[in-house]
Structures are given as C-alpha cells and as structure tokens.
Protein backbone atom coordinates (compact mmCIF):
# COMPACT_ATOMS: atom_id res chain seq x y z
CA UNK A 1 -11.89 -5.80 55.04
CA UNK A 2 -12.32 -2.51 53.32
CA UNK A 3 -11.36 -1.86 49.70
CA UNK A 4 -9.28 0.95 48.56
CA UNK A 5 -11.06 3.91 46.73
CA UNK A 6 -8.14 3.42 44.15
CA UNK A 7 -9.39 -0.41 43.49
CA UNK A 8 -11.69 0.66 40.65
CA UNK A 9 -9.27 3.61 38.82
CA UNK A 10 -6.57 0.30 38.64
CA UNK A 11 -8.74 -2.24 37.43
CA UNK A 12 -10.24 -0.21 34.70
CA UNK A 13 -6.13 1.15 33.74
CA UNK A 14 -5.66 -2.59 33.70
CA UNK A 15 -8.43 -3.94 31.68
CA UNK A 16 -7.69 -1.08 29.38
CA UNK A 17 -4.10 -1.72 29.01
CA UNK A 18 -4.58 -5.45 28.59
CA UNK A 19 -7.62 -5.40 26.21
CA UNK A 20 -6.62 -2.45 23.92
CA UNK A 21 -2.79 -1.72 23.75
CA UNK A 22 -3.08 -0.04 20.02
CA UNK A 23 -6.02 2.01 21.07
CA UNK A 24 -4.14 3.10 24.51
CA UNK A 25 -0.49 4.16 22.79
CA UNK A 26 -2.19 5.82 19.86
CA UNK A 27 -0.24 3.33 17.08
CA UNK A 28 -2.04 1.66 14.60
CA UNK A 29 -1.69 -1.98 13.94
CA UNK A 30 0.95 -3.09 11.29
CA UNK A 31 -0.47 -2.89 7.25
CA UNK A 32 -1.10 -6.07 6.50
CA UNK A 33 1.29 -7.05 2.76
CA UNK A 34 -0.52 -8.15 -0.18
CA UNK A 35 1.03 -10.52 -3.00
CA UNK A 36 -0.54 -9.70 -7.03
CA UNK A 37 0.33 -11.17 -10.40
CA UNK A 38 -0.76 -9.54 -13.43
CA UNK A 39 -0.22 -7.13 -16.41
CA UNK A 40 1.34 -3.64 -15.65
CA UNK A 41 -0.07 -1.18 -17.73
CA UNK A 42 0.41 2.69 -17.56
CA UNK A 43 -1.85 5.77 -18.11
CA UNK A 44 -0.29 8.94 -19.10
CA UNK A 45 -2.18 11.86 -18.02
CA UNK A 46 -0.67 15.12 -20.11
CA UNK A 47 -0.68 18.47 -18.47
CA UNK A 48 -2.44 21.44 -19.47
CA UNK A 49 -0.29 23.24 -22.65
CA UNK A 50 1.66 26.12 -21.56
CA UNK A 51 1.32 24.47 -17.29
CA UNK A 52 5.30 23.70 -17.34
CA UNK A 53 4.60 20.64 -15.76
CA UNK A 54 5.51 16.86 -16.93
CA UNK A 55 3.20 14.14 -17.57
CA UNK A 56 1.65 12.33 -14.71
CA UNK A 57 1.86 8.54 -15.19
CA UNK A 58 -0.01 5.98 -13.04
CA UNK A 59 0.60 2.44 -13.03
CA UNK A 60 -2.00 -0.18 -12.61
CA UNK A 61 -2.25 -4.17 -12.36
CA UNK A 62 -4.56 -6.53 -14.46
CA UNK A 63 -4.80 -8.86 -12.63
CA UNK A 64 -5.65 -12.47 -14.68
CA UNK A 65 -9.23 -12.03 -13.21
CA UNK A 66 -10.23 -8.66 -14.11
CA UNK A 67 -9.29 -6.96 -11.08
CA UNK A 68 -7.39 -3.81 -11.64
CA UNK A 69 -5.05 -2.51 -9.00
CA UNK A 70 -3.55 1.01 -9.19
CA UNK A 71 -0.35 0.22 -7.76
CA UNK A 72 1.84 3.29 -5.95
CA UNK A 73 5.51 2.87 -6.98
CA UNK A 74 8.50 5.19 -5.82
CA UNK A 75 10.94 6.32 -8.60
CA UNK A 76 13.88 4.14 -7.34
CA UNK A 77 12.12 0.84 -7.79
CA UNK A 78 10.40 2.21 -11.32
CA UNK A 79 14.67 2.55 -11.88
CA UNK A 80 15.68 -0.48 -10.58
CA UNK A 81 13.19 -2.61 -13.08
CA UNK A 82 14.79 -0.95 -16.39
CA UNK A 83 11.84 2.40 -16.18
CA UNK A 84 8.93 2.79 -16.91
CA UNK A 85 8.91 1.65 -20.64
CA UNK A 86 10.03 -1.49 -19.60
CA UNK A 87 7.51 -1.90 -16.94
CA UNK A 88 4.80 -1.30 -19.41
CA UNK A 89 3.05 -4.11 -20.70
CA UNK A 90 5.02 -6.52 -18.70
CA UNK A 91 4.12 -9.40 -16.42
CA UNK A 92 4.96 -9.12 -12.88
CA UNK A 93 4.31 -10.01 -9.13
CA UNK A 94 3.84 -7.30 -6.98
CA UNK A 95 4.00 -7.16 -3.25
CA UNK A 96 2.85 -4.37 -1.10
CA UNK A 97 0.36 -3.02 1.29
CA UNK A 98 -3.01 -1.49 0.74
CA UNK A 99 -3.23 2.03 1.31
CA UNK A 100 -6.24 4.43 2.36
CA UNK A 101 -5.51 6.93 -0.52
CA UNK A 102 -6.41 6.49 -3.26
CA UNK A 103 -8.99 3.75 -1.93
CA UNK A 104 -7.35 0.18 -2.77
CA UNK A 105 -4.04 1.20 -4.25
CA UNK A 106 -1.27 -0.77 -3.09
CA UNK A 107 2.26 0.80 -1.97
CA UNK A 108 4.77 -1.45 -4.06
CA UNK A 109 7.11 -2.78 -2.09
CA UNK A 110 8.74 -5.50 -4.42
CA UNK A 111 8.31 -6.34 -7.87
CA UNK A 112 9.53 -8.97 -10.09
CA UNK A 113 9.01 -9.60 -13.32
CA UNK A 114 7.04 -13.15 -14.48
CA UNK A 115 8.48 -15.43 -16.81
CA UNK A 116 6.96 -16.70 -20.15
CA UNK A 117 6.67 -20.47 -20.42
C-alpha cells in the first residue's frame, strides 16, 4: 500500500491544530482575574507650572502584607465609588487582571469598599 505525499503536510496541520490552538489563531489566552484587599492610597503627581495640564493621580493598594499594587482604574468606576477623595484612604477589595504595563498593575474591574468591625 503506498502512502500519499500529502500524509505528512496533514498530520503535522493536525498535530498543530490540536496541540497549539492559541498559537495557530494568533489569540492569546484569557487574563487570568486577581482578588486584593487592602488600603487605597493615592499619589498626586503635579505638572510642570505654566504646562496647562492637570494633576496626574495614581492609585495604589496596601495590601495587609506589605505588598503594594498600583491598581489601573477608569474614571467611571473612580465615579461610581463617591471619587477619588473618597477612595483615598479607604479599605477595599479589588478585583481585576494583571496587566503587562506598567509591570504588575492590575486593571480594576470591581471594587467594593470593606467594612469596619
């Protein structure tokens, strides 16, 4: 019995396919979410006098074992909470995904704030 020249092209499209579907249609796998608890606290970072520009705040998570997180959150969420002054200072759980840029930020998806016992 002879085998078709085409034999080895389909077993190696196969094995391919099979073995490395994320690699084959170019998507990357889903971000894995991350759950915090800690102590928001925000940095202000002023502008140069005379630039025209506004302040530049960035938010980061204490975290109750001295791991700080700077956490990426868009505007609507910071508005949903009460803003940022409220945010400041307070006790919350985070949940999100770890992004690439900057290296270990997390992408706030949820927040809610902690209660005091």
């Amino acid at each position: 019995m002879k085998i078709p020249r085409a034999l080895p092209v389909i077993l190696f499209v196969a094995i391919v396919f099979t073995l490395s579907p994320a690699w084959v249609t170019g998507t990357d796998p889903p971000p894995e979410t991350v759950t915090l608890s800690g102590t928001i606290s925000i940095l202000v970072s002023d502008p140069p006098l005379g630039s025209g520009r506004s302040a530049k705040l960035t938010y980061r998570l204490f975290g109750d074992q001295g791991q700080v997180t700077t956490l990426l959150l868009e505007e609507a969420l910071i508005r949903s909470s009460g803003g940022s002054l409220v945010l400041n200072r307070a006790r919350v759980e985070v949940t999100g995904v770890i992004v690439a840029d900057p290296p270990g930020a997390v992408r706030v998806l949820s927040l809610r704030f902690e209660t005091t016992q």
